[in-house]
C-alpha atoms as a PDB file:
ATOM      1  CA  UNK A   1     105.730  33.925  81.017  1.00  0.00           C
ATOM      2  CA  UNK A   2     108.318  36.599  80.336  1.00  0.00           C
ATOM      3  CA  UNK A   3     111.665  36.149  81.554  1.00  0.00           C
ATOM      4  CA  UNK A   4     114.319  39.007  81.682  1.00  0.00           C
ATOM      5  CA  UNK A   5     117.468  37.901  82.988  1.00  0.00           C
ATOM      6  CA  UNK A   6     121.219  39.196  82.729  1.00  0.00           C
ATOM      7  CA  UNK A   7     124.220  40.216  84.991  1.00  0.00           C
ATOM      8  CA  UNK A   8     123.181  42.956  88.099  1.00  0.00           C
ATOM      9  CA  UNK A   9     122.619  46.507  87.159  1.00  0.00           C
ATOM     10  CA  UNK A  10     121.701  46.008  83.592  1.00  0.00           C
ATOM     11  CA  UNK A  11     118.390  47.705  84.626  1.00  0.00           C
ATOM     12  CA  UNK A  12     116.103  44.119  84.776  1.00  0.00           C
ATOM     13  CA  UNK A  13     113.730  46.398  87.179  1.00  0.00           C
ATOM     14  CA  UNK A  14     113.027  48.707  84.854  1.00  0.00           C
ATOM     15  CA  UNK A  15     112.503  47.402  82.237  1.00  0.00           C
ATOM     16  CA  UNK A  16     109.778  44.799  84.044  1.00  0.00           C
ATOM     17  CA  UNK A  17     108.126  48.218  84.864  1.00  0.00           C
ATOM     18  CA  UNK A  18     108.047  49.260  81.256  1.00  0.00           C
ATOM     19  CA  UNK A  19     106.048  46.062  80.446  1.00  0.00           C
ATOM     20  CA  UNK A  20     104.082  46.443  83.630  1.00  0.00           C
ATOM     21  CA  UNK A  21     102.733  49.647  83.186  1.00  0.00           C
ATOM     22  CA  UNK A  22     101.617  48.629  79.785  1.00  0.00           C
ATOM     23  CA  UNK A  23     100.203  44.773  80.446  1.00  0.00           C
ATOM     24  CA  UNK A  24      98.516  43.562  83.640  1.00  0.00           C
ATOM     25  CA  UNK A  25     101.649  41.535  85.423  1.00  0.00           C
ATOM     26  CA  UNK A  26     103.020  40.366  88.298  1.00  0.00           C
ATOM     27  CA  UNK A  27     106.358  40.586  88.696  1.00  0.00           C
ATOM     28  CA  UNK A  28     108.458  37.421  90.115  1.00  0.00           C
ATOM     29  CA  UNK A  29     111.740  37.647  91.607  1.00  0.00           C
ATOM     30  CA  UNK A  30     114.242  34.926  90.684  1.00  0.00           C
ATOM     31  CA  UNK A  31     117.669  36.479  92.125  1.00  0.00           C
ATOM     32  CA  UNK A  32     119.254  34.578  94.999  1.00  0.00           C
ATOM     33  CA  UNK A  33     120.069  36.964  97.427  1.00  0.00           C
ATOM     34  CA  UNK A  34     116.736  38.971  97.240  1.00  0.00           C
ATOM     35  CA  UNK A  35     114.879  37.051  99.221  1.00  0.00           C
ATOM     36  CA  UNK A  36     116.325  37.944 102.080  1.00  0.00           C
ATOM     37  CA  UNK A  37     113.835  39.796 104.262  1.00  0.00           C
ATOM     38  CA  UNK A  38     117.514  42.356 106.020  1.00  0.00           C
ATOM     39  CA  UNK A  39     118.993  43.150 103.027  1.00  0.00           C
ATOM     40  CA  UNK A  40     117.029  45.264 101.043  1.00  0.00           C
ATOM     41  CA  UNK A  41     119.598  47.934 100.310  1.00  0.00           C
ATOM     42  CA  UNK A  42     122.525  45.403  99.930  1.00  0.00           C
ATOM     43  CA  UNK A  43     120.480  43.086  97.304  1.00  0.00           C
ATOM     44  CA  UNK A  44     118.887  45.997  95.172  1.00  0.00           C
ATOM     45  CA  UNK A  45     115.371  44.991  95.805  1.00  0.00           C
ATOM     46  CA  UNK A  46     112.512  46.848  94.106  1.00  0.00           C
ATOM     47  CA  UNK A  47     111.559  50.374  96.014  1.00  0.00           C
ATOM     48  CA  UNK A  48     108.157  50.836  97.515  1.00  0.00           C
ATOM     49  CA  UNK A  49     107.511  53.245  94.963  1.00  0.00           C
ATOM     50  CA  UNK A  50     108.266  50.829  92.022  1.00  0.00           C
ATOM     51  CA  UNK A  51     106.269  47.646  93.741  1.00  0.00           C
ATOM     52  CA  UNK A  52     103.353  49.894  93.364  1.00  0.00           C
ATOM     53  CA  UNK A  53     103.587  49.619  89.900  1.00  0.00           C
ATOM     54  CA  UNK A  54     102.194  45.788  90.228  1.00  0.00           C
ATOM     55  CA  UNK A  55     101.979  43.199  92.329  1.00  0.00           C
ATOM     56  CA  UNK A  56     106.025  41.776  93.241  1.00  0.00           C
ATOM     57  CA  UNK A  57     106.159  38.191  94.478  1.00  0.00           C
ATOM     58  CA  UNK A  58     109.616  36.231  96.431  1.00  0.00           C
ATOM     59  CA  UNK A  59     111.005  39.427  97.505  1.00  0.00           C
ATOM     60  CA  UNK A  60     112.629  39.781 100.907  1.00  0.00           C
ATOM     61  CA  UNK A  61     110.799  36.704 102.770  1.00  0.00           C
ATOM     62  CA  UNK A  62     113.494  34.733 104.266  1.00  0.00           C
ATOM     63  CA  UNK A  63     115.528  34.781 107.490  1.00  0.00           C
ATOM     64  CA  UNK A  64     119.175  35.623 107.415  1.00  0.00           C
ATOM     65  CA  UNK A  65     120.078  32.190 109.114  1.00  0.00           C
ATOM     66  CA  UNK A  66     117.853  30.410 106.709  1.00  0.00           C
ATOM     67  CA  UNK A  67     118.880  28.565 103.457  1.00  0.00           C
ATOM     68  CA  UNK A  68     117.325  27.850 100.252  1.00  0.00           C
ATOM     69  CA  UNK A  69     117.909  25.456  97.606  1.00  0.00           C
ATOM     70  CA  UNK A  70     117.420  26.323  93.356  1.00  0.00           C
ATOM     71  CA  UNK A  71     114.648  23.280  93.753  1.00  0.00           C
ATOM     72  CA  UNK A  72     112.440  24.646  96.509  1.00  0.00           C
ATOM     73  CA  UNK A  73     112.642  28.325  95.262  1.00  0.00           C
ATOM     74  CA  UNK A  74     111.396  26.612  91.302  1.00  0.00           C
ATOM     75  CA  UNK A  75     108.824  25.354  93.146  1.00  0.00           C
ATOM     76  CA  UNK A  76     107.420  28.651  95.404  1.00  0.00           C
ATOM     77  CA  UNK A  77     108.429  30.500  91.962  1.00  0.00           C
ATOM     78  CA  UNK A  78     106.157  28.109  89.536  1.00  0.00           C
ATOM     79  CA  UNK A  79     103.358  28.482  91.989  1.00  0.00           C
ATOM     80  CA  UNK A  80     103.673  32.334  91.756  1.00  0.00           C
ATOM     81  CA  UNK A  81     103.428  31.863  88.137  1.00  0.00           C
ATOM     82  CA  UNK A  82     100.223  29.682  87.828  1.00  0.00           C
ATOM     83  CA  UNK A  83      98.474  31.922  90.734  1.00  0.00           C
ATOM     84  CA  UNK A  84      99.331  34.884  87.891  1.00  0.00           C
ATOM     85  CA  UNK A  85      98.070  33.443  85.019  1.00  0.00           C
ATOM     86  CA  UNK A  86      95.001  32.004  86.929  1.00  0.00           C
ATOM     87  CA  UNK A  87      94.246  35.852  87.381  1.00  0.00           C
ATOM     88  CA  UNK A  88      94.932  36.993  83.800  1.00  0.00           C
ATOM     89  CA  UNK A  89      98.106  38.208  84.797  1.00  0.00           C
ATOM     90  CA  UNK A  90     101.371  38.148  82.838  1.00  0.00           C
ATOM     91  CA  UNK A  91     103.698  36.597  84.972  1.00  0.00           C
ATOM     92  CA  UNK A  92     107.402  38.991  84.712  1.00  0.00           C
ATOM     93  CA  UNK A  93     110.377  36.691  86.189  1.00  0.00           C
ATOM     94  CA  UNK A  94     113.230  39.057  87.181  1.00  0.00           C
ATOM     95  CA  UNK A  95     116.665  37.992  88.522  1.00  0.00           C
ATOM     96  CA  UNK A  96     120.384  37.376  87.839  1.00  0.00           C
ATOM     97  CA  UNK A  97     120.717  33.562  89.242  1.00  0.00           C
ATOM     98  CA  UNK A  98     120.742  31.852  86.152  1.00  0.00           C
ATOM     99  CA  UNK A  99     121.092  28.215  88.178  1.00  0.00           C
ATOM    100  CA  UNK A 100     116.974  29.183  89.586  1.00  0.00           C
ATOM    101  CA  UNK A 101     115.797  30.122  85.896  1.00  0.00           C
ATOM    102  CA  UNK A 102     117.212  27.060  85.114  1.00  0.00           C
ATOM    103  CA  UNK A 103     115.362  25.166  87.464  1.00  0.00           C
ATOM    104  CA  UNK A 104     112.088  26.786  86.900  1.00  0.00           C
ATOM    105  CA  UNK A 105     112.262  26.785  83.025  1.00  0.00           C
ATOM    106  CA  UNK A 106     113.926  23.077  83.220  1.00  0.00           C
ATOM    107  CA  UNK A 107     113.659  22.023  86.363  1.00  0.00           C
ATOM    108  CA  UNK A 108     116.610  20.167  88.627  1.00  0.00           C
ATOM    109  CA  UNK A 109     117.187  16.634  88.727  1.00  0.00           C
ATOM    110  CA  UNK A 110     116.291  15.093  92.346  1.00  0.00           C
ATOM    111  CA  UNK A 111     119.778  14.912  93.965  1.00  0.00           C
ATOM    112  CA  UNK A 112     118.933  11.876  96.833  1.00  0.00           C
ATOM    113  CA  UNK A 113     119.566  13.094 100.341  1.00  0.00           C
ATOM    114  CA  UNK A 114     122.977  13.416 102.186  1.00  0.00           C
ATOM    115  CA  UNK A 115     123.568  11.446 104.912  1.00  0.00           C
ATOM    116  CA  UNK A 116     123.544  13.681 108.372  1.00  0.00           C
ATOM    117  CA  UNK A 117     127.250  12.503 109.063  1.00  0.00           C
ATOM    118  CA  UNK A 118     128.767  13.221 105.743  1.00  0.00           C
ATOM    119  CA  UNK A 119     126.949  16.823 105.964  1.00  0.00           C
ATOM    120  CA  UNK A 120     128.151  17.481 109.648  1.00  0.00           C
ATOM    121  CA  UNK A 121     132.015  16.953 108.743  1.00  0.00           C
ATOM    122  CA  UNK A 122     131.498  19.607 105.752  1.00  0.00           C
ATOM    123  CA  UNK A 123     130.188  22.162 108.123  1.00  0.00           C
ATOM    124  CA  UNK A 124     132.862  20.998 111.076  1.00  0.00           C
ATOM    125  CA  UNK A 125     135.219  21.943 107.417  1.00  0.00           C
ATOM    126  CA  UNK A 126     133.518  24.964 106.965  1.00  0.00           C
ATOM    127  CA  UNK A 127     133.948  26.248 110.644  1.00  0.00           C
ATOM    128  CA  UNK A 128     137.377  25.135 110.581  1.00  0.00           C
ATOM    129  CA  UNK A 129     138.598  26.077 107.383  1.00  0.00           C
ATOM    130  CA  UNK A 130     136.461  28.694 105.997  1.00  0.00           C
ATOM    131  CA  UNK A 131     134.331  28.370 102.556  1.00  0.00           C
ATOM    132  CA  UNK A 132     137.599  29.666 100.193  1.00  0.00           C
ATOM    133  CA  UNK A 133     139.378  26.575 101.362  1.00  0.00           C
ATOM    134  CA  UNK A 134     136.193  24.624 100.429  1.00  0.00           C
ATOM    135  CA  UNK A 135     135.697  26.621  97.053  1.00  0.00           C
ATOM    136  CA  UNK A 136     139.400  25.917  96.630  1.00  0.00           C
ATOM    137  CA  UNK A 137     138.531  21.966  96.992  1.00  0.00           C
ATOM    138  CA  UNK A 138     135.718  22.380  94.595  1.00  0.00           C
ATOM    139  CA  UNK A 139     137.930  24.067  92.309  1.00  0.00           C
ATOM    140  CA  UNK A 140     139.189  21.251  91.211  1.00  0.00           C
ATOM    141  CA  UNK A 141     136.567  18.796  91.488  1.00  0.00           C
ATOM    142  CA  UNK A 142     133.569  20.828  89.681  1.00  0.00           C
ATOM    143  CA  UNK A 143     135.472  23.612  88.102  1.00  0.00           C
ATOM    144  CA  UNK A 144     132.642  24.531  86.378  1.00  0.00           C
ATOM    145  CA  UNK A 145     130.201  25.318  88.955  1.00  0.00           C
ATOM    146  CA  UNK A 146     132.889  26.664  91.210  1.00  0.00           C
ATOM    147  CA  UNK A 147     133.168  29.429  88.515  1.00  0.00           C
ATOM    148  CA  UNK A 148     129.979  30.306  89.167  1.00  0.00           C
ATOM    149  CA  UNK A 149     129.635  30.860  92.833  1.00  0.00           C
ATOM    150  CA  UNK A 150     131.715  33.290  95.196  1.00  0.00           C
ATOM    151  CA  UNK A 151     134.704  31.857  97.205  1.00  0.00           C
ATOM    152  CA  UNK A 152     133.213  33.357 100.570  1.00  0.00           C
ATOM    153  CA  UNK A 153     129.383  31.693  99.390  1.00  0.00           C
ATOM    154  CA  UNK A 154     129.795  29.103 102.712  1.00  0.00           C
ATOM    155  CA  UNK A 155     125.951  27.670 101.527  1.00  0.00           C
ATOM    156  CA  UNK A 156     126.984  26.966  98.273  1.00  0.00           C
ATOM    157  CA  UNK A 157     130.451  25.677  99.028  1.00  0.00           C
ATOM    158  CA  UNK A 158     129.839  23.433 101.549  1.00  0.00           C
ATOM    159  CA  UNK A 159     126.413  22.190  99.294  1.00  0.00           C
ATOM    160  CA  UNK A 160     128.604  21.472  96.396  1.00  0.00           C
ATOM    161  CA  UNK A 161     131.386  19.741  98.665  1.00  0.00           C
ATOM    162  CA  UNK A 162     128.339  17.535 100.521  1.00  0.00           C
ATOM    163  CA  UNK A 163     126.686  16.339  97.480  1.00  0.00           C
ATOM    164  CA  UNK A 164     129.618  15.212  95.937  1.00  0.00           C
ATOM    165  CA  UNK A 165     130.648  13.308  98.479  1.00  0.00           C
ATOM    166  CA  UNK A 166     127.176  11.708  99.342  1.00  0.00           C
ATOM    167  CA  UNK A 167     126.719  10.641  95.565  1.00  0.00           C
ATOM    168  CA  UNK A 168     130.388  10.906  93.684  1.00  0.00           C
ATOM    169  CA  UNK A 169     128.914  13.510  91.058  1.00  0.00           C
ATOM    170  CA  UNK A 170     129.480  17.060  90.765  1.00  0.00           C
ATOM    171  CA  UNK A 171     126.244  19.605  91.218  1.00  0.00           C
ATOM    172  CA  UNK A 172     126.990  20.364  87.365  1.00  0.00           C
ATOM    173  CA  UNK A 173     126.675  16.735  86.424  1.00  0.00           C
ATOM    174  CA  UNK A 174     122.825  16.772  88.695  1.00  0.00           C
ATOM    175  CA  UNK A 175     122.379  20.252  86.846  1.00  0.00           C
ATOM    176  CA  UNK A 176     122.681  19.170  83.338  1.00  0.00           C
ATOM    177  CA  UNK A 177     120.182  15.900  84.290  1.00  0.00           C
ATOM    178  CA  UNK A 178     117.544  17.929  84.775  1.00  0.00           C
ATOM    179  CA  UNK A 179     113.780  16.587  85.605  1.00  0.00           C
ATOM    180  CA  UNK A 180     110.565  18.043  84.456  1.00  0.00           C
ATOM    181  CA  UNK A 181     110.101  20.908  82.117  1.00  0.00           C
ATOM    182  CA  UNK A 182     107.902  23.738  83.476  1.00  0.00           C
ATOM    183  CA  UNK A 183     104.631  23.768  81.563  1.00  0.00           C
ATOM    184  CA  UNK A 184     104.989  27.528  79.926  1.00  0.00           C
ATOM    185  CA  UNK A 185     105.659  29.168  77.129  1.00  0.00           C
ATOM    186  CA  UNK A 186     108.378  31.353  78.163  1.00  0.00           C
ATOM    187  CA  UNK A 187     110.017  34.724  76.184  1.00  0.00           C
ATOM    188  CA  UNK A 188     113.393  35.130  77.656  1.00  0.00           C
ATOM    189  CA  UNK A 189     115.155  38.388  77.340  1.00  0.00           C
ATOM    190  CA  UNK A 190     118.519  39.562  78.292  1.00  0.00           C
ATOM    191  CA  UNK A 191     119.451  43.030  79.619  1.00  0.00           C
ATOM    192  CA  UNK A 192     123.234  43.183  79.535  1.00  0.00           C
ATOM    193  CA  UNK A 193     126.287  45.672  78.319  1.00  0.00           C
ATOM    194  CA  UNK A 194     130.275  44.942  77.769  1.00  0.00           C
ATOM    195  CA  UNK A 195     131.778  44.102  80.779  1.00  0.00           C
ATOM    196  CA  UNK A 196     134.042  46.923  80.723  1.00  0.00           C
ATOM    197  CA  UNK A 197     131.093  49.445  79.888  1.00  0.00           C
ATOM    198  CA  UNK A 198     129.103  47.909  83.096  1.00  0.00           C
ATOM    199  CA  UNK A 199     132.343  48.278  85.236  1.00  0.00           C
ATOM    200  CA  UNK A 200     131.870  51.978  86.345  1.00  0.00           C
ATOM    201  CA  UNK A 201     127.699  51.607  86.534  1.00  0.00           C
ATOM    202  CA  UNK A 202     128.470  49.235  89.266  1.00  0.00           C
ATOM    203  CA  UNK A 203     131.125  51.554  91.525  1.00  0.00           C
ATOM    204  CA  UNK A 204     128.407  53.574  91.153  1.00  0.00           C
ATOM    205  CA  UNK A 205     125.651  51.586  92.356  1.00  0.00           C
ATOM    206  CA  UNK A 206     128.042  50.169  95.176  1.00  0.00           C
ATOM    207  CA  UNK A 207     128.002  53.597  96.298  1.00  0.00           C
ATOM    208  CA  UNK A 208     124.408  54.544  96.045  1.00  0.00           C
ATOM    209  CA  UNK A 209     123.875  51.305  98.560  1.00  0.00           C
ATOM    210  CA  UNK A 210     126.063  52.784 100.942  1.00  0.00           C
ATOM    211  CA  UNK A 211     124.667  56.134 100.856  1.00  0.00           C
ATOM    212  CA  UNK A 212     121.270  54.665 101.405  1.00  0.00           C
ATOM    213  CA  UNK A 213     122.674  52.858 104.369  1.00  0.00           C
ATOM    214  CA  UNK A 214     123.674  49.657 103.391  1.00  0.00           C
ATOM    215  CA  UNK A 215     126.408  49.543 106.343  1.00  0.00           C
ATOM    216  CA  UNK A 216     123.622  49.995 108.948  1.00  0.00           C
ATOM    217  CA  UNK A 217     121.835  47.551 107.229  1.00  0.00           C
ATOM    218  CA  UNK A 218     124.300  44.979 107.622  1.00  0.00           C
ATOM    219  CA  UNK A 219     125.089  46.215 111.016  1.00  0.00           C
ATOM    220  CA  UNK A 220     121.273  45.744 112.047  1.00  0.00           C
ATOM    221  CA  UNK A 221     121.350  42.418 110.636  1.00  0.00           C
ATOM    222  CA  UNK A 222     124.554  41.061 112.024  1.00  0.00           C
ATOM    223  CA  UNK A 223     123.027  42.298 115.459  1.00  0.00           C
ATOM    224  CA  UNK A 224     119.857  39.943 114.963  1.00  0.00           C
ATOM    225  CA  UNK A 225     121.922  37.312 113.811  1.00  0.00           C
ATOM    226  CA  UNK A 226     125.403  37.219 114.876  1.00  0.00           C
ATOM    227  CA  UNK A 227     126.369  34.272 112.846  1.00  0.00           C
ATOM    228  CA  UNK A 228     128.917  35.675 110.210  1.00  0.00           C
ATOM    229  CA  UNK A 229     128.752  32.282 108.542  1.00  0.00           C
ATOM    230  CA  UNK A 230     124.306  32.463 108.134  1.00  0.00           C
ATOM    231  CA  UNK A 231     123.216  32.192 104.320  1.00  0.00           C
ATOM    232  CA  UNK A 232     122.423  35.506 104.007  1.00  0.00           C
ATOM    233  CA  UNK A 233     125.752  37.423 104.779  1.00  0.00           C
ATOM    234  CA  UNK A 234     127.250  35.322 102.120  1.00  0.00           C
ATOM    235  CA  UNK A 235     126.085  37.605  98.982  1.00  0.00           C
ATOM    236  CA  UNK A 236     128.714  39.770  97.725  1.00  0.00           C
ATOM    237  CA  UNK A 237     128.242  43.036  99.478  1.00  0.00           C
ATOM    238  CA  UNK A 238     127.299  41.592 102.980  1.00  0.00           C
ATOM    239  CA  UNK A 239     129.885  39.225 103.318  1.00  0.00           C
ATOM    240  CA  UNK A 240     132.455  42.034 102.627  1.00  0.00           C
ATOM    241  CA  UNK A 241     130.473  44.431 105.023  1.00  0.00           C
ATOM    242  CA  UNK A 242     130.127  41.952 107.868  1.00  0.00           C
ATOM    243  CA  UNK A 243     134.280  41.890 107.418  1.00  0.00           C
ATOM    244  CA  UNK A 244     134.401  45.056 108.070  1.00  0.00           C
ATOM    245  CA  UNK A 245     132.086  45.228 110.641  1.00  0.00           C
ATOM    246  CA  UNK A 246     134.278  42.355 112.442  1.00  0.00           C
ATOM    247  CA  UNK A 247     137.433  44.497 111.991  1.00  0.00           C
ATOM    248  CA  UNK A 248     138.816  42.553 109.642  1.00  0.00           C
ATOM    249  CA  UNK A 249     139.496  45.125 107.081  1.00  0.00           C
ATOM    250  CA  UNK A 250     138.660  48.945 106.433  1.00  0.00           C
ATOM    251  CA  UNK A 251     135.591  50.275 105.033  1.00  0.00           C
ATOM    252  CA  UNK A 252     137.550  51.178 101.512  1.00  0.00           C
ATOM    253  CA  UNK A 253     139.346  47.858 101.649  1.00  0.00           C
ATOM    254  CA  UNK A 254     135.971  46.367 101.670  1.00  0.00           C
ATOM    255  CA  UNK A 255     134.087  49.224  99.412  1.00  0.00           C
ATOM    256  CA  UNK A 256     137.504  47.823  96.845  1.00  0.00           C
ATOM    257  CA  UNK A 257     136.321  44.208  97.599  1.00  0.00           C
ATOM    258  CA  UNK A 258     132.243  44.834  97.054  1.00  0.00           C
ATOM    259  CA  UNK A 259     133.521  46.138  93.683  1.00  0.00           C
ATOM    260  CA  UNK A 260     135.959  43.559  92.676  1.00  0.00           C
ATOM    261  CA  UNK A 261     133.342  41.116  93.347  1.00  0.00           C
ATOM    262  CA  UNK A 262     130.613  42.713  91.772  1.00  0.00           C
ATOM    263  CA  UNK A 263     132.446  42.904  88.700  1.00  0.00           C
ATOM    264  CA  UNK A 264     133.567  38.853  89.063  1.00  0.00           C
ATOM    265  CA  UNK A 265     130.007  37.917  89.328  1.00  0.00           C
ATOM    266  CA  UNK A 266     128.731  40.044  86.364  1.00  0.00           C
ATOM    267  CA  UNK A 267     131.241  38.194  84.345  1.00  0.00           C
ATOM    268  CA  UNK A 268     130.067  34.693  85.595  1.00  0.00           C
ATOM    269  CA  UNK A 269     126.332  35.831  85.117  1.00  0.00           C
ATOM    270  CA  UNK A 270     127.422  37.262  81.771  1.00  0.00           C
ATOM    271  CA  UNK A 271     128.672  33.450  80.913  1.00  0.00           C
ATOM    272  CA  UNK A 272     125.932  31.801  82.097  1.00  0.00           C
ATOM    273  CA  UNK A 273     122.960  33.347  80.573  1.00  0.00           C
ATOM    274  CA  UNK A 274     124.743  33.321  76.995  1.00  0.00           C
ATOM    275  CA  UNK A 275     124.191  29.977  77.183  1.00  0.00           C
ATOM    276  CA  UNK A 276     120.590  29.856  77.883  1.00  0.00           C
ATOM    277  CA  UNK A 277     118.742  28.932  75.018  1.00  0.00           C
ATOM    278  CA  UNK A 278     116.777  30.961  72.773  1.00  0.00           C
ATOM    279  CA  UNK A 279     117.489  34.067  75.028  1.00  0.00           C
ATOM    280  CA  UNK A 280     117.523  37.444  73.246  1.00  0.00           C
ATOM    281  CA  UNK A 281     119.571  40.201  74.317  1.00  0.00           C
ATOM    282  CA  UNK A 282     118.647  43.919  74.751  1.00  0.00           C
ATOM    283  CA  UNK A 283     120.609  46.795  75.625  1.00  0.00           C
ATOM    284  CA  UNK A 284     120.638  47.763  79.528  1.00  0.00           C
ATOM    285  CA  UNK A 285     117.030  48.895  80.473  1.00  0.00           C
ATOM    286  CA  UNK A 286     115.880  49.140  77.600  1.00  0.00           C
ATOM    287  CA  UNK A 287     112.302  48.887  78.524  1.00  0.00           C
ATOM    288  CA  UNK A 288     110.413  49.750  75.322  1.00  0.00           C
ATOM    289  CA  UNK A 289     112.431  47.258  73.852  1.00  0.00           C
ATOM    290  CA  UNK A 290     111.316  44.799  76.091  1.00  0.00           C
ATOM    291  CA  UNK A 291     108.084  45.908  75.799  1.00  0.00           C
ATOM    292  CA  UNK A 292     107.916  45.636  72.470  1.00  0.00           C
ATOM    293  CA  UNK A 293     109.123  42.142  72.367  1.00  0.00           C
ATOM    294  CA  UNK A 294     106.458  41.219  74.287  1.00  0.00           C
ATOM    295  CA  UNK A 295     103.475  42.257  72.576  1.00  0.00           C
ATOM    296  CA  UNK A 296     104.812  40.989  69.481  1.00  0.00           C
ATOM    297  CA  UNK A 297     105.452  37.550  71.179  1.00  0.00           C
ATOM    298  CA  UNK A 298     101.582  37.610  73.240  1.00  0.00           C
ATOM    299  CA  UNK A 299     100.593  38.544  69.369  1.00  0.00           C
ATOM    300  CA  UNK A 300     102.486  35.542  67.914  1.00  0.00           C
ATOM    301  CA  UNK A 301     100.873  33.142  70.750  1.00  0.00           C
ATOM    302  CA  UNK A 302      97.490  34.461  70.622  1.00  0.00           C
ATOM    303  CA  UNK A 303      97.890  33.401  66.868  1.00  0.00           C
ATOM    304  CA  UNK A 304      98.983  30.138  67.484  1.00  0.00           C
ATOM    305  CA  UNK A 305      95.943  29.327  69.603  1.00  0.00           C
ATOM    306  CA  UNK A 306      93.373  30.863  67.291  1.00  0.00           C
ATOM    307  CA  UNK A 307      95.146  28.410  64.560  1.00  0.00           C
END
């Protein structure tokens, strides 16, 4: 199983192309926000022309009003893999949510359920107070994981706040438990730049999305399901599109927000997959690098077996 993670627009679809067009693969999304079936644009999700390329697997397939935990996703995602390599496929993970590599390399320890009234009063909270006062709360109880997700996230805020409260231990503290350890041999590789260098590559891809509609995407969307607060308007892009769209700021106030944000959440991707271990970096699409690393490491495995 290859794996190429790293912060968005390091050019992770690519480079999976590069290897694709070279090895029989599949290609398996592990990014958060791309499953959602109305955001195509907003989320970055592979092109028609470049799904041709091979088979792609966990794109755009869920509701907006729909959640999804980092457990059930490792699940749909390991089943992807097996059905690849059943078929002689080499299965390409692709994605910037390091916590769902995590749980498919490593998987998630079983966090018991939460109580329906403990959950209700974090969502009357959340409808009261907003998800920044939540992330604010969780702030200082789980700093660490609260670094990792966006103040307006309202899932992942009001998940955090709920399973703390149910079980008096941080989702960081159920993260590091882990469970059981997916059963493949996995190459991990990092596409990534300096921060600074990747700061203009995103303004510019902020502004390819909205020339290729991205506001009328989250128009449509908002439309279908008027729920500001719905898991899917909480990525970075649609939750400070769907502001504008409610008149709570201007289009460049929110075009200045998308960016800002963009950047944040590079930086936290940037310090989460440096600590994923074994992980090799590679420049920013570098696909022939990738590709290279690959056959070397099928080589090295093939080896192994015939030994």
């Amino acid at each position: 199983m290859l794996c190429l993670a790293g912060p968005t627009g390091t050019g992770k679809t690519g480079a999976a192309l590069a290897v694709a067009r070279d090895i029989p693969a599949v290609v398996v999304n592990f990014d958060s926000r791309q499953v959602y079936a109305d955001f195509p644009i907003v989320t970055a999700q592979p092109s028609v022309a470049e799904r041709a390329v091979c088979p792609h697997r966990l794109y755009g397939f869920l509701p907006t009003d729909q959640a999804l935990t980092a457990a059930a996703f490792a699940d749909m995602a390991r089943a992807e893999v097996r059905r690849a390599a059943a078929k002689g496929l080499l299965p390409i993970l692709v994605g910037g949510t390091g916590l769902y590599l995590k749980a498919i390399l490593q998987g998630l320890a079983p966090i018991p359920p939460i109580p329906a009234e403990i959950r209700q009063a974090v969502l009357a909270r959340l409808t009261a107070e907003g998800a920044p006062a939540l992330h604010a709360e969780l702030s200082r109880l789980d700093p660490d994981y609260a670094a990792r997700i966006h103040p307006n996230d309202s899932q992942r805020n009001a998940r955090a706040l709920e399973v703390f409260q149910a079980t008096g231990k941080t989702l960081t503290w159920w993260h590091a438990e882990g469970s059981e350890a997916a059963p493949f041999e996995p190459l991990v590789l990092g596409l990534g730049a300096d921060l600074e260098a990747l700061t203009p590559v995103l303004a510019a891809r902020v502004g390819a999305m909205l020339d290729a509609g991205a506001l009328d995407e989250v128009r449509a969307a908002l439309e279908r399901c008027p729920d500001p607060e719905a898991p899917g308007f909480s990525g970075i892009g649609c939750a400070e599109l769907v502001a504008h769209l409610r008149g709570e700021s201007t289009l460049d106030e929110a075009v200045a927000r998308w960016i800002r944000n963009t950047r944040a959440y590079a930086k936290r991707q940037f310090t989460w997959f440096k600590a994923v271990p074994g992980l090799r970096w590679l420049a920013p699409g570098d696909g022939a690098g990738a590709l290279a690393a690959t056959k070397a490491w099928l080589d090295s495995c093939r080896g192994r077996q015939q030994d």
